[in-house]
C-alpha atoms as a PDB file:
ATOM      1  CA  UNK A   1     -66.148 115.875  24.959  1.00  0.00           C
ATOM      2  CA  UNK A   2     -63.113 114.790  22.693  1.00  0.00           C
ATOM      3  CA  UNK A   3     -61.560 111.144  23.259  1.00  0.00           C
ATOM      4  CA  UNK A   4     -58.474 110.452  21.326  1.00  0.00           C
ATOM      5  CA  UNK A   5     -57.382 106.829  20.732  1.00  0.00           C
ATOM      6  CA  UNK A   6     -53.313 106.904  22.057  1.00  0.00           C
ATOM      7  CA  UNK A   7     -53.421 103.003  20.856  1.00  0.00           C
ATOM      8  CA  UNK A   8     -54.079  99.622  22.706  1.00  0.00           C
ATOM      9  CA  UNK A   9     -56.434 100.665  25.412  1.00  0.00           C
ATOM     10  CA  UNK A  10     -54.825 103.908  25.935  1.00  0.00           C
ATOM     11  CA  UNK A  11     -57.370 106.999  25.525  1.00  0.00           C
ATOM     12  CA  UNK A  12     -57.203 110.645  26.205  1.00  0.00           C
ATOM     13  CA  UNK A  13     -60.198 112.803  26.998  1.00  0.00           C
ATOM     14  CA  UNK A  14     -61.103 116.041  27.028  1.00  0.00           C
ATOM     15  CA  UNK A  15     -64.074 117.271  29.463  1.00  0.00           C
ATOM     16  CA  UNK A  16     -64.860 120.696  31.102  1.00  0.00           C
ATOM     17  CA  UNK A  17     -61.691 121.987  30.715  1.00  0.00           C
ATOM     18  CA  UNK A  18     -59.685 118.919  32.034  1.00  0.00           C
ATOM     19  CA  UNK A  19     -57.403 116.173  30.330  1.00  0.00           C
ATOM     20  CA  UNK A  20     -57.966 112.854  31.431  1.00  0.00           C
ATOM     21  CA  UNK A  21     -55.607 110.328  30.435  1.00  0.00           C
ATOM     22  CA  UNK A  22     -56.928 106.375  30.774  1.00  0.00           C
ATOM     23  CA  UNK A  23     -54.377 102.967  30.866  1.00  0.00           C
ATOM     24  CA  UNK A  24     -51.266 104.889  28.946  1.00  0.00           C
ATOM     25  CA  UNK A  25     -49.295 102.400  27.784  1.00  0.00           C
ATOM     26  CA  UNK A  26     -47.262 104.656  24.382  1.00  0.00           C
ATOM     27  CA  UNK A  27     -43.738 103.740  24.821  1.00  0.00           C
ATOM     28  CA  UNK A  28     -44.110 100.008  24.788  1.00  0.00           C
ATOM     29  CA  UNK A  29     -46.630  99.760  21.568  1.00  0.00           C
ATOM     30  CA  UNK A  30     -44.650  99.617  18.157  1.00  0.00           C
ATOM     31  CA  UNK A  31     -47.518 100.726  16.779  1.00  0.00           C
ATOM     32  CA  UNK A  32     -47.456 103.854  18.434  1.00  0.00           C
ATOM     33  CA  UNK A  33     -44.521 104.906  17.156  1.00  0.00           C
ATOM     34  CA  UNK A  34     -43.931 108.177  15.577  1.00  0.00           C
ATOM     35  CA  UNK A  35     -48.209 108.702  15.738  1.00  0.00           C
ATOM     36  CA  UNK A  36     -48.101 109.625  19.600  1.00  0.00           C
ATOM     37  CA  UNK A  37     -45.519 111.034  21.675  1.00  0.00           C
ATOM     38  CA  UNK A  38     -45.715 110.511  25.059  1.00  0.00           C
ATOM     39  CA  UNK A  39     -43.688 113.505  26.297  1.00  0.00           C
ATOM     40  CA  UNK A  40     -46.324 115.636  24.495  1.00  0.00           C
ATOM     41  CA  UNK A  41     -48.939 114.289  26.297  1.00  0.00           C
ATOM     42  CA  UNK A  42     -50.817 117.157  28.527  1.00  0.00           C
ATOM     43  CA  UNK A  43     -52.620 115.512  31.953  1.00  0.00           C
ATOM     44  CA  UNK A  44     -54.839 116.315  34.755  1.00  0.00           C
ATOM     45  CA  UNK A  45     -55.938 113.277  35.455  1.00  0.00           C
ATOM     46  CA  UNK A  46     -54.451 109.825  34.935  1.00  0.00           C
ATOM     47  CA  UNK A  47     -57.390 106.583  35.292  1.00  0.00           C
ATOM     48  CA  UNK A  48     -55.968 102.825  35.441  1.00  0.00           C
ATOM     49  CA  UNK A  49     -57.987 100.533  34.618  1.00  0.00           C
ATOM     50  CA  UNK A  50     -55.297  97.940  36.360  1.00  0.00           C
ATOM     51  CA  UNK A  51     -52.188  97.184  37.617  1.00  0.00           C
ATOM     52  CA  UNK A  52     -51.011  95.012  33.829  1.00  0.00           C
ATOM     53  CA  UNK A  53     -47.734  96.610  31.935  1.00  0.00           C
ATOM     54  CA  UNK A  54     -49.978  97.307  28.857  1.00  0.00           C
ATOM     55  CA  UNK A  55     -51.809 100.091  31.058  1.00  0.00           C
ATOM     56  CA  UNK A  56     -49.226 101.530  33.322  1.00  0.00           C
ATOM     57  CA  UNK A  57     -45.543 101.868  31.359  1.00  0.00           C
ATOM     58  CA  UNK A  58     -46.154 105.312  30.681  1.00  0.00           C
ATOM     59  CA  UNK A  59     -47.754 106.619  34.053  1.00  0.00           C
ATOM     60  CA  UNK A  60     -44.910 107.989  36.051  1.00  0.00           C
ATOM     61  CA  UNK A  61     -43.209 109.487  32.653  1.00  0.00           C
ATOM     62  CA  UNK A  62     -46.623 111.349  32.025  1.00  0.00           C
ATOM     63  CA  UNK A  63     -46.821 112.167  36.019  1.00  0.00           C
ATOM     64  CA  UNK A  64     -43.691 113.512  35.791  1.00  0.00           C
ATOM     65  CA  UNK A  65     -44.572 115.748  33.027  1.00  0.00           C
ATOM     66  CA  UNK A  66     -47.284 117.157  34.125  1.00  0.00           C
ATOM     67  CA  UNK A  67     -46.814 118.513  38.335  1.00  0.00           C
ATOM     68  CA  UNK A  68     -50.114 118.248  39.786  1.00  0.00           C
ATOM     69  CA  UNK A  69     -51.833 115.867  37.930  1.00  0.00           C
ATOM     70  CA  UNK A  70     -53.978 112.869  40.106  1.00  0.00           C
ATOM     71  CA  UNK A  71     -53.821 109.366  39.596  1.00  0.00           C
ATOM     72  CA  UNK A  72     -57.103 107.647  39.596  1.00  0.00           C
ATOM     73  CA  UNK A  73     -57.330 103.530  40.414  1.00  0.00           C
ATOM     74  CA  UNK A  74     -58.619 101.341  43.142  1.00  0.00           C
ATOM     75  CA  UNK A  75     -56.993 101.797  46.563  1.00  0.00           C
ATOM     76  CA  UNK A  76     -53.892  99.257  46.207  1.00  0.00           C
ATOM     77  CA  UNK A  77     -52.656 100.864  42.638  1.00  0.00           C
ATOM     78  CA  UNK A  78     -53.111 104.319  43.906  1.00  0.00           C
ATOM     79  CA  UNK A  79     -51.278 103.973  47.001  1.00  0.00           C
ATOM     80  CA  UNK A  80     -48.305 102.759  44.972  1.00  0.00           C
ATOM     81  CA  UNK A  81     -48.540 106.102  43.330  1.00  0.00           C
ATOM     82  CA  UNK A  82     -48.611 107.590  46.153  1.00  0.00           C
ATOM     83  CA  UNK A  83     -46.218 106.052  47.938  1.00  0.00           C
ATOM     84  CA  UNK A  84     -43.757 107.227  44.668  1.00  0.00           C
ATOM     85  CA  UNK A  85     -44.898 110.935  45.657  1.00  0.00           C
ATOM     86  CA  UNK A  86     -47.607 111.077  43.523  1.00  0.00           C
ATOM     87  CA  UNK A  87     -50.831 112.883  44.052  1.00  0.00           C
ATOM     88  CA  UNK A  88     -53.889 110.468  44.343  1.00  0.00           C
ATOM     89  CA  UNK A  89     -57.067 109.581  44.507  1.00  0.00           C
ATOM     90  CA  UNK A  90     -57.975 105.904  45.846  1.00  0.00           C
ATOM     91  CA  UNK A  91     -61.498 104.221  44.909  1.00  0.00           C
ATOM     92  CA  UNK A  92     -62.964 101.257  45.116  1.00  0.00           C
ATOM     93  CA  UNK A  93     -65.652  99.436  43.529  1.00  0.00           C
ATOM     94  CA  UNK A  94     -69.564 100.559  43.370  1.00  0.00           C
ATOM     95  CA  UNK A  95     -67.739 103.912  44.731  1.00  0.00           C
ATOM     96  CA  UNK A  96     -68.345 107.298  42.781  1.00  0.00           C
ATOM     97  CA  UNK A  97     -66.778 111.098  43.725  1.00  0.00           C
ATOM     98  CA  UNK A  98     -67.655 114.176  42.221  1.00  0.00           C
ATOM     99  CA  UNK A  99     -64.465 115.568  40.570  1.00  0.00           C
ATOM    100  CA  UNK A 100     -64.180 118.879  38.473  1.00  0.00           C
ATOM    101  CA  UNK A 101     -64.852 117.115  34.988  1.00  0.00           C
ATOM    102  CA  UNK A 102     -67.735 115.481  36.583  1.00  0.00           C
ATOM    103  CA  UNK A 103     -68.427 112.242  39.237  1.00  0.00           C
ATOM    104  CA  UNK A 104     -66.248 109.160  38.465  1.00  0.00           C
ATOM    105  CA  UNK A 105     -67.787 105.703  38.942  1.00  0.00           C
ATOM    106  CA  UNK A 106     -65.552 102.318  39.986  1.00  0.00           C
ATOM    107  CA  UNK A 107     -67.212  99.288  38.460  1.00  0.00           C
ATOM    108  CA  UNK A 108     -66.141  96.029  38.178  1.00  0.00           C
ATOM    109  CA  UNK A 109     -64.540  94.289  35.865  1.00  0.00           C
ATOM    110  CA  UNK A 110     -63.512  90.505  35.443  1.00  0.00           C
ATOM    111  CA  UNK A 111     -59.394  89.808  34.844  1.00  0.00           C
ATOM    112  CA  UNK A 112     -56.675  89.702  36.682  1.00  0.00           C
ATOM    113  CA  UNK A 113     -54.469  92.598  37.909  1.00  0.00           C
ATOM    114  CA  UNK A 114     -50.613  92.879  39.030  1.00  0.00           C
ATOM    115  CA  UNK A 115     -47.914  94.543  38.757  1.00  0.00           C
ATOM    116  CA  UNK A 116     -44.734  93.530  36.285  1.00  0.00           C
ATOM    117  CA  UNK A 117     -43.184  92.768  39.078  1.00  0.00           C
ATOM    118  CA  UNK A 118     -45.738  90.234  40.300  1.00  0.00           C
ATOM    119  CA  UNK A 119     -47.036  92.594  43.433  1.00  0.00           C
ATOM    120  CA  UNK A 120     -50.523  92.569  44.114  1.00  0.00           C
ATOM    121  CA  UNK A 121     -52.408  95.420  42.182  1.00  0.00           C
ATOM    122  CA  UNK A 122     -55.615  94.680  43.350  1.00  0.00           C
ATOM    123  CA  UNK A 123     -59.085  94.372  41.821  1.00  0.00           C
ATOM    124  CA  UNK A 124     -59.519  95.217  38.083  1.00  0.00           C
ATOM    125  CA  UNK A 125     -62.232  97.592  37.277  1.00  0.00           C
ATOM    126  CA  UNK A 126     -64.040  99.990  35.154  1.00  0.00           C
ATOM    127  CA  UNK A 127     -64.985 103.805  34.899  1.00  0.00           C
ATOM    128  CA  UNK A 128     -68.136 105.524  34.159  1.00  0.00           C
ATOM    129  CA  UNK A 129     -67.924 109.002  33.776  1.00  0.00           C
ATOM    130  CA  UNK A 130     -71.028 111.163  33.720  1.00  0.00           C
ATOM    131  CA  UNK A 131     -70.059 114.904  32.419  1.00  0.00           C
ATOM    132  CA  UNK A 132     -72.222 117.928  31.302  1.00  0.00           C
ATOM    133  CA  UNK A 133     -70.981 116.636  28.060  1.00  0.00           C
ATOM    134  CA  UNK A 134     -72.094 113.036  27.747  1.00  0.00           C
ATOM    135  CA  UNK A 135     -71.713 109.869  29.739  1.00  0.00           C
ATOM    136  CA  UNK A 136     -69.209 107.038  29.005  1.00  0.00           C
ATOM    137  CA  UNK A 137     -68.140 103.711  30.136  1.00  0.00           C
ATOM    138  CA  UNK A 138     -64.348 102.302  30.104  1.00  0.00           C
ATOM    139  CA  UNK A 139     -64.757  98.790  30.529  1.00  0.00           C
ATOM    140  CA  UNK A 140     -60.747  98.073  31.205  1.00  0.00           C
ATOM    141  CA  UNK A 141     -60.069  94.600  30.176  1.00  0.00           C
ATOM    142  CA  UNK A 142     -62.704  92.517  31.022  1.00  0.00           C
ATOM    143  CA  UNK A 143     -64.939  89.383  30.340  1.00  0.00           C
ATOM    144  CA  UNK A 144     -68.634  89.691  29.566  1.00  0.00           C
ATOM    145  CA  UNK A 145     -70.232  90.383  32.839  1.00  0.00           C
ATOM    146  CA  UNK A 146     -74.207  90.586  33.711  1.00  0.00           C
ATOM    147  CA  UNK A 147     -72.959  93.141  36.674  1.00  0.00           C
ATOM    148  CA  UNK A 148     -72.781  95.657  33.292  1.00  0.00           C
ATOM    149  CA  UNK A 149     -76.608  95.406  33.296  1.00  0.00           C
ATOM    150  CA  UNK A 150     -76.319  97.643  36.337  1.00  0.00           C
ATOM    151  CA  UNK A 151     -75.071 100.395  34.571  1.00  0.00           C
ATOM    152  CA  UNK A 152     -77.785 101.764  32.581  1.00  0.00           C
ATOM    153  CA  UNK A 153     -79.899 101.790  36.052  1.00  0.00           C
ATOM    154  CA  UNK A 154     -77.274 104.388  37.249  1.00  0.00           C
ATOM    155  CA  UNK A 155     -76.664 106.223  33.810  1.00  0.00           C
ATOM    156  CA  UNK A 156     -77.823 106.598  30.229  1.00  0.00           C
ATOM    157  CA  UNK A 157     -74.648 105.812  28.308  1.00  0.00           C
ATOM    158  CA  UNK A 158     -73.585 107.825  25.110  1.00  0.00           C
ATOM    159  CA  UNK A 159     -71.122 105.680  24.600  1.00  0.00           C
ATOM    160  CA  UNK A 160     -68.994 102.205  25.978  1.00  0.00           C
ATOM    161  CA  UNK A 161     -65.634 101.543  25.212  1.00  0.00           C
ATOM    162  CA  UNK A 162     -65.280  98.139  24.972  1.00  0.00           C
ATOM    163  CA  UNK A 163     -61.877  95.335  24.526  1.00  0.00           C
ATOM    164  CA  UNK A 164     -62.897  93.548  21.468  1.00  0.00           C
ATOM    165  CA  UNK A 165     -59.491  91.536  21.256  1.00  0.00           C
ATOM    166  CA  UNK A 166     -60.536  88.583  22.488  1.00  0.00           C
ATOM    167  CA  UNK A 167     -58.013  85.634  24.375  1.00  0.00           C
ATOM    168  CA  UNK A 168     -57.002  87.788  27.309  1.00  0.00           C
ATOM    169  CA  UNK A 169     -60.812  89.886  27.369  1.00  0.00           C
ATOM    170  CA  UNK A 170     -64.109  89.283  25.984  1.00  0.00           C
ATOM    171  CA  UNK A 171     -63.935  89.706  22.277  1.00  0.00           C
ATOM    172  CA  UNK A 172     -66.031  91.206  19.078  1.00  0.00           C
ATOM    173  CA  UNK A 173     -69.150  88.768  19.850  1.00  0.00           C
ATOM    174  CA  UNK A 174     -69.325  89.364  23.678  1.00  0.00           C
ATOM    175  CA  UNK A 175     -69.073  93.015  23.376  1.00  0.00           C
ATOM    176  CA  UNK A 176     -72.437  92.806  20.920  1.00  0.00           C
ATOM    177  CA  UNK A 177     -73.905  91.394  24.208  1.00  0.00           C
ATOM    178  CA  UNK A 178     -72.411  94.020  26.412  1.00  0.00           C
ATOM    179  CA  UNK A 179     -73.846  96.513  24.463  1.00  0.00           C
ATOM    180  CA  UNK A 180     -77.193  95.328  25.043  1.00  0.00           C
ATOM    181  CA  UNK A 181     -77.010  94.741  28.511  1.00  0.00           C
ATOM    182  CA  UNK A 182     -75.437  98.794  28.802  1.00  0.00           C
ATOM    183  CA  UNK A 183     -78.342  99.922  26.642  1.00  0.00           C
ATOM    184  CA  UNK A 184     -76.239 101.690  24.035  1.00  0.00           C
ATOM    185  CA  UNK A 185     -76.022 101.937  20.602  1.00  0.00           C
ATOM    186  CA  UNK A 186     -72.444 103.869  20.109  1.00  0.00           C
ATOM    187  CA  UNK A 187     -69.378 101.865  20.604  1.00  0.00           C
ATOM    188  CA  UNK A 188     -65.662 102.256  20.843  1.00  0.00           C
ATOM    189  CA  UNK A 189     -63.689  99.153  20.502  1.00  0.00           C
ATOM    190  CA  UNK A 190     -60.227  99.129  22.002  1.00  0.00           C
ATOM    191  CA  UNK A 191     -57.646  96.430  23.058  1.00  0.00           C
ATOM    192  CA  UNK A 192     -57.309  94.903  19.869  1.00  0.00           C
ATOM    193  CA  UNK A 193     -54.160  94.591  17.271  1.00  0.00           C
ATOM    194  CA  UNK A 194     -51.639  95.668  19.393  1.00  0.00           C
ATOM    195  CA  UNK A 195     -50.135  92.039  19.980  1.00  0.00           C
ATOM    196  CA  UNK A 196     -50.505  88.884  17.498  1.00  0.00           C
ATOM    197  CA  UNK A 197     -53.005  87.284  20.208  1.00  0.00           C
ATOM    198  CA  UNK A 198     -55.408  89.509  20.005  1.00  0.00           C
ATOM    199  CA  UNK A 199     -55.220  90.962  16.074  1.00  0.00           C
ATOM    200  CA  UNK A 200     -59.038  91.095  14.443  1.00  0.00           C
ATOM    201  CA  UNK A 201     -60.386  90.805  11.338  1.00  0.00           C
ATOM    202  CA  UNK A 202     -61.710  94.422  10.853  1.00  0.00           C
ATOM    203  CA  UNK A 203     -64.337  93.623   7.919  1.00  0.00           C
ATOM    204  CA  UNK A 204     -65.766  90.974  10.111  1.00  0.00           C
ATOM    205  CA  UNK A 205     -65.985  93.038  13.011  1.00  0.00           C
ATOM    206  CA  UNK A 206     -67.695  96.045  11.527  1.00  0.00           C
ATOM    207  CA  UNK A 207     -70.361  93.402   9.716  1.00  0.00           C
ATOM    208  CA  UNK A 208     -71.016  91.901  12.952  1.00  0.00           C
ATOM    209  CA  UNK A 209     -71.931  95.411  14.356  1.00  0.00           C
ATOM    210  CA  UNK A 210     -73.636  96.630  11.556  1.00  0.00           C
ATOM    211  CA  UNK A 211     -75.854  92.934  12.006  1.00  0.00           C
ATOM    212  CA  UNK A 212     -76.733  93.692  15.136  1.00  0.00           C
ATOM    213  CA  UNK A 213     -77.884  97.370  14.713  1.00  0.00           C
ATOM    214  CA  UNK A 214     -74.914  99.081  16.939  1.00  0.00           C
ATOM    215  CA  UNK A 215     -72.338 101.722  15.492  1.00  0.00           C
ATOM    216  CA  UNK A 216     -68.823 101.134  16.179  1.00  0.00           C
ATOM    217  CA  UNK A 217     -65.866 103.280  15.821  1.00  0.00           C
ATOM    218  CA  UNK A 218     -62.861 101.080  15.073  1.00  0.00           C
ATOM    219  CA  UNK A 219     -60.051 103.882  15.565  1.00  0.00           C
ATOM    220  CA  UNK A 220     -56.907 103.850  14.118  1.00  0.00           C
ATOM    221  CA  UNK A 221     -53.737 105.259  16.754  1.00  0.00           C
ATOM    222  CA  UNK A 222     -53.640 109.095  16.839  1.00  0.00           C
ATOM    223  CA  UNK A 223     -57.641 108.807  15.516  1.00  0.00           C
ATOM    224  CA  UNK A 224     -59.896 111.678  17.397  1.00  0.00           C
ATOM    225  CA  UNK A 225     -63.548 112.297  17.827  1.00  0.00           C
ATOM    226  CA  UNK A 226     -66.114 114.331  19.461  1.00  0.00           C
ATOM    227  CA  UNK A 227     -68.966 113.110  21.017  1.00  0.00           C
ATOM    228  CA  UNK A 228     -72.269 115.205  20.752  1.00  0.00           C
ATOM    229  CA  UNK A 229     -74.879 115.156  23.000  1.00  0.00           C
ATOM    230  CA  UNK A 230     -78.188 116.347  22.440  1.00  0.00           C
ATOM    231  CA  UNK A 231     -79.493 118.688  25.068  1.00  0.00           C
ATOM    232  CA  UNK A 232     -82.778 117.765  26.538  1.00  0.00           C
END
């Protein structure tokens, strides 16, 4: 499995064959620019997290772009999709289906979740995806819930990817927690820099990780990686 890190909470993985694309939101981050290009971007799949501008802007450019491809969310944001003439595939939470890449898990997630232009984008959530090639969890933006000690009963977890930002989601020292209640030793951290609200101190960060015994990847934009599995 490779994940690349497309910036903000924006991810793109690759898994049996498939590109999944999670939250894009390209266009709209400064940051971004000239590291990604959206129009470049090759999709199967697109998950959202929620319905928030910072994880759908680029959805229905990369849709376009890519005939075919199925948009993943809970029922309300997927039936605005589909309602656009997109394919689809509505979920909701606790529910799992068996795609190509592997089965695709719901969870929850604590924030709010709306469209830009104020319409009701239902329920935030989560994704675990188990795969021949590892199992991860994509938190969304969220709070520090106790629901994610119910994830390691379903899964082992090779990795979480976790908002670390803080102010709008849980931040560096409630995703230290997280980790234990998920059971897992390897994360991602995402959702941070891209506004002044929720910028981090990376040194601190990284020391509070190392403190606690977890490895974290802290990835710059563009920033790829593979994650290896060891066959039982």
């Amino acid at each position: 499995m490779k994940i690349k890190y497309l910036g903000h909470a924006s991810l793109l993985i690759e898994v049996a064959g498939k590109n999944i694309v999670i939250d894009p939101f390209i266009t709209g981050n400064p940051l971004a620019a000239g590291k990604i290009d959206v129009d470049e971007i090759k999709a199967d799949y697109i998950l959202i997290t929620h319905a928030h501008q910072d994880h759908i802007l680029d959805v229905e450019r990369i849709a376009q772009n890519n005939p075919g491809v199925v948009i993943v969310s809970n029922f309300e944001i997927a039936s605005y999709y589909g309602k656009k003439g997109f394919q689809f595939h509505p979920m909701n939470h606790g529910g799992s289906w068996n795609f190509d890449f592997g089965t695709l898990t719901y969870v929850n997630a604590i924030h709010t979740s709306s469209f830009p232009d104020g319409s009701y984008g239902g329920q935030p959530g989560g994704f675990v995806l188990e795969t021949n090639e590892g199992n991860i969890y994509v938190a969304g933006d969220t709070a520090l819930t106790m629901d994610m000690e119910i994830i390691p009963e379903m899964t082992e977890l090779d990795l979480a990817v976790l908002p670390i930002g803080d102010n709008f989601t849980m931040g560096y020292r409630s995703a230290i927690i997280a980790a234990d209640y998920l059971e897992v030793g390897l994360i991602m951290g995402y959702h941070f820099d891209t506004f002044d609200l929720i910028k981090i101190d990376h040194e601190k960060v990284t020391k509070a990780f190392d403190k606690a015994g977890l490895e974290l990847i802290l990835p710059q934009i563009g920033d790829e990686f593979e994650l290896s599995v060891e066959e039982d």
